[in-house]
C-alpha atoms as a PDB file:
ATOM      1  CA  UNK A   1       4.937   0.605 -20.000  1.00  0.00           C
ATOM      2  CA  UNK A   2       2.828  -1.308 -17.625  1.00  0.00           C
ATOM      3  CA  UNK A   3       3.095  -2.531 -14.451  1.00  0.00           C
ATOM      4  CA  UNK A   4       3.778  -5.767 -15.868  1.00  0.00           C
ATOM      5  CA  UNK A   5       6.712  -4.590 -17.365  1.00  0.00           C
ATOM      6  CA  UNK A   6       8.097  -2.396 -14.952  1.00  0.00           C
ATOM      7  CA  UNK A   7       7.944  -4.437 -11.885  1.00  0.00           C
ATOM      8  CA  UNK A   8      10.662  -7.166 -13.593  1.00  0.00           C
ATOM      9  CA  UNK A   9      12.670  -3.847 -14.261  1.00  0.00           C
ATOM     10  CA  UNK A  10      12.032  -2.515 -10.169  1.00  0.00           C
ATOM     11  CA  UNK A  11      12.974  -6.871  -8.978  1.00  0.00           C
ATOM     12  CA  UNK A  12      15.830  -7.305 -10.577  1.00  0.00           C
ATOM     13  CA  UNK A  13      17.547  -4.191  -8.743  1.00  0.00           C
ATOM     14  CA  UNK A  14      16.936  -6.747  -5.593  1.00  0.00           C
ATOM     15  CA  UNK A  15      17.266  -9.856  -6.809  1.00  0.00           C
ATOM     16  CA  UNK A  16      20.319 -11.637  -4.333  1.00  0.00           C
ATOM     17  CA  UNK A  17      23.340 -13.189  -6.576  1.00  0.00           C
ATOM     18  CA  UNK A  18      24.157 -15.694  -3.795  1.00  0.00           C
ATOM     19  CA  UNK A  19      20.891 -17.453  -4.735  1.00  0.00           C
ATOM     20  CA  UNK A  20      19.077 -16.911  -1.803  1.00  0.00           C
ATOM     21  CA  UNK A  21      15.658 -17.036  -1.476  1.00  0.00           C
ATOM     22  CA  UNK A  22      13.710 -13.755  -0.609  1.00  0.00           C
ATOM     23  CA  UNK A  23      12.962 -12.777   3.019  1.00  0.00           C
ATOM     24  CA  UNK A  24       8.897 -12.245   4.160  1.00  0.00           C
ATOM     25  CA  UNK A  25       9.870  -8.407   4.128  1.00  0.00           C
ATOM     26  CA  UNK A  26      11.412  -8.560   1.049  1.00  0.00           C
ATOM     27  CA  UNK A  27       8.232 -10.593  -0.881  1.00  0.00           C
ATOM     28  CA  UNK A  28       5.911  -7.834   1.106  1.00  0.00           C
ATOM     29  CA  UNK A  29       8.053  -4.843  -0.331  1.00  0.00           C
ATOM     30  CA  UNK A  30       7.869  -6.456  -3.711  1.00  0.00           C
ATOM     31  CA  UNK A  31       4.245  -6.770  -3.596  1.00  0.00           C
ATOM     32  CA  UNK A  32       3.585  -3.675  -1.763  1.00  0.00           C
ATOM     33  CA  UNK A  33       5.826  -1.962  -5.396  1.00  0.00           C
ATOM     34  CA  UNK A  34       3.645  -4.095  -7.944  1.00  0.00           C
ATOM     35  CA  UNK A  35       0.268  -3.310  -6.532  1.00  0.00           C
ATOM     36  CA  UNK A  36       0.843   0.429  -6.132  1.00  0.00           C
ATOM     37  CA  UNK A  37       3.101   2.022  -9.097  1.00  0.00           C
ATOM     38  CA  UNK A  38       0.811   3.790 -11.671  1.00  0.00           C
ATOM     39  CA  UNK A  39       1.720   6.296 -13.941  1.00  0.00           C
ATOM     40  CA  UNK A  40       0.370   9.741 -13.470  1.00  0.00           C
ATOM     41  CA  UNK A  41      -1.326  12.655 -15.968  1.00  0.00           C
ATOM     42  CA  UNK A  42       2.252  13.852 -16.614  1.00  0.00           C
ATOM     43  CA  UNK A  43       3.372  10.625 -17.799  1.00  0.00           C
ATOM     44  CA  UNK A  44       5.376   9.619 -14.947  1.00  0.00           C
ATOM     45  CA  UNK A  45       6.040   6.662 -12.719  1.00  0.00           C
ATOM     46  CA  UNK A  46       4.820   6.664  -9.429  1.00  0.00           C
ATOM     47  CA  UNK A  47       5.956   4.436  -6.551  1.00  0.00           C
ATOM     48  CA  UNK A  48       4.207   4.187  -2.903  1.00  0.00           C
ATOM     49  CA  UNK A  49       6.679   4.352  -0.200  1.00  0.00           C
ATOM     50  CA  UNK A  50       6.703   1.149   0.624  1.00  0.00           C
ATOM     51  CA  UNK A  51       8.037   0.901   4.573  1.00  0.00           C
ATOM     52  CA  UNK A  52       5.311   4.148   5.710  1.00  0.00           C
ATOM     53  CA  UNK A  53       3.061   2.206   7.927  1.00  0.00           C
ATOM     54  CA  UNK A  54      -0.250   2.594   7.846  1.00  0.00           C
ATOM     55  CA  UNK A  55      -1.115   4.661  11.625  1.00  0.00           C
ATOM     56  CA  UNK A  56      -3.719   3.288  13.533  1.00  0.00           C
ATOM     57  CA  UNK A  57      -6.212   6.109  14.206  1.00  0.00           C
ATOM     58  CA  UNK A  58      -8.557   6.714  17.267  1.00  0.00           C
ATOM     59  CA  UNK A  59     -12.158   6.483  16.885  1.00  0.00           C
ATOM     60  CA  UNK A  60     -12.858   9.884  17.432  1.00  0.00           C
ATOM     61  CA  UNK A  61     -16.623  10.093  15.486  1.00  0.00           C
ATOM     62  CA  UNK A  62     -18.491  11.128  18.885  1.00  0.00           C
ATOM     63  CA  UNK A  63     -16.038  14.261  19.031  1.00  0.00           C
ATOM     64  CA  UNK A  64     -16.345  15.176  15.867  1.00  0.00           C
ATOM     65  CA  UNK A  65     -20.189  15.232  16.102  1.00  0.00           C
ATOM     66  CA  UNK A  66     -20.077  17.220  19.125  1.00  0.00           C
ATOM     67  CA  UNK A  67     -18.149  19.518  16.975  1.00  0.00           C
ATOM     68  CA  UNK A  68     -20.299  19.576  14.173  1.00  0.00           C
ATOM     69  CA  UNK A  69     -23.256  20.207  16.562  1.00  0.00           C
ATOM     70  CA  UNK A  70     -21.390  23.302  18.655  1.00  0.00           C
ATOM     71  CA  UNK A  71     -20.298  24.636  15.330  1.00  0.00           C
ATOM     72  CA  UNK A  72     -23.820  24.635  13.377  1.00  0.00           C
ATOM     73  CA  UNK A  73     -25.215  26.339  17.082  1.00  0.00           C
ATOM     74  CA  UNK A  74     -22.322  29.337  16.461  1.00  0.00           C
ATOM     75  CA  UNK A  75     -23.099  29.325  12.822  1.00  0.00           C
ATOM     76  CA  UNK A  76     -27.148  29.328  13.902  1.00  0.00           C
ATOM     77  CA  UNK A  77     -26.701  32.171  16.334  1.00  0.00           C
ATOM     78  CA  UNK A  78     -24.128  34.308  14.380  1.00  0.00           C
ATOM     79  CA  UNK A  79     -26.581  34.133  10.694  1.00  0.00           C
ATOM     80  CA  UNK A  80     -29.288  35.701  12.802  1.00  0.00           C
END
């Protein structure tokens, strides 16, 4: 089945019978379920969790260089 198929299936679980039409959330969690189900090795479906935000992460690339640089000194000094 592709995802073609399937998301029809995953909508019509939400679809609203009072005829109303879908929220900005709603159209985003939609979209957010049709772009990422695949199906896996073992032949099954698999959904992304669809209201996990995506964190915001520091730029942190000057600490890990100084890092890499004190660890390749220890490495350095302990091979000899």
């Amino acid at each position: 089945m592709t995802n073609g198929k399937l998301f029809p299936l995953v909508e019509q679980d939400f679809e609203d019978p009072g005829g109303k039409s879908m929220s900005q959330q709603d159209l985003k969690f939609l979209e957010i379920l049709n772009d990422g189900i695949f199906k896996d090795e073992d032949g099954s479906y698999v959904m992304p969790l669809p209201f996990k935000s995506t964190p915001i992460l520091p730029n942190n690339r000057h600490q890990a260089e100084q890092r890499l640089q004190l660890l390749r000194k220890k490495l350095q000094k302990d091979s000899v």
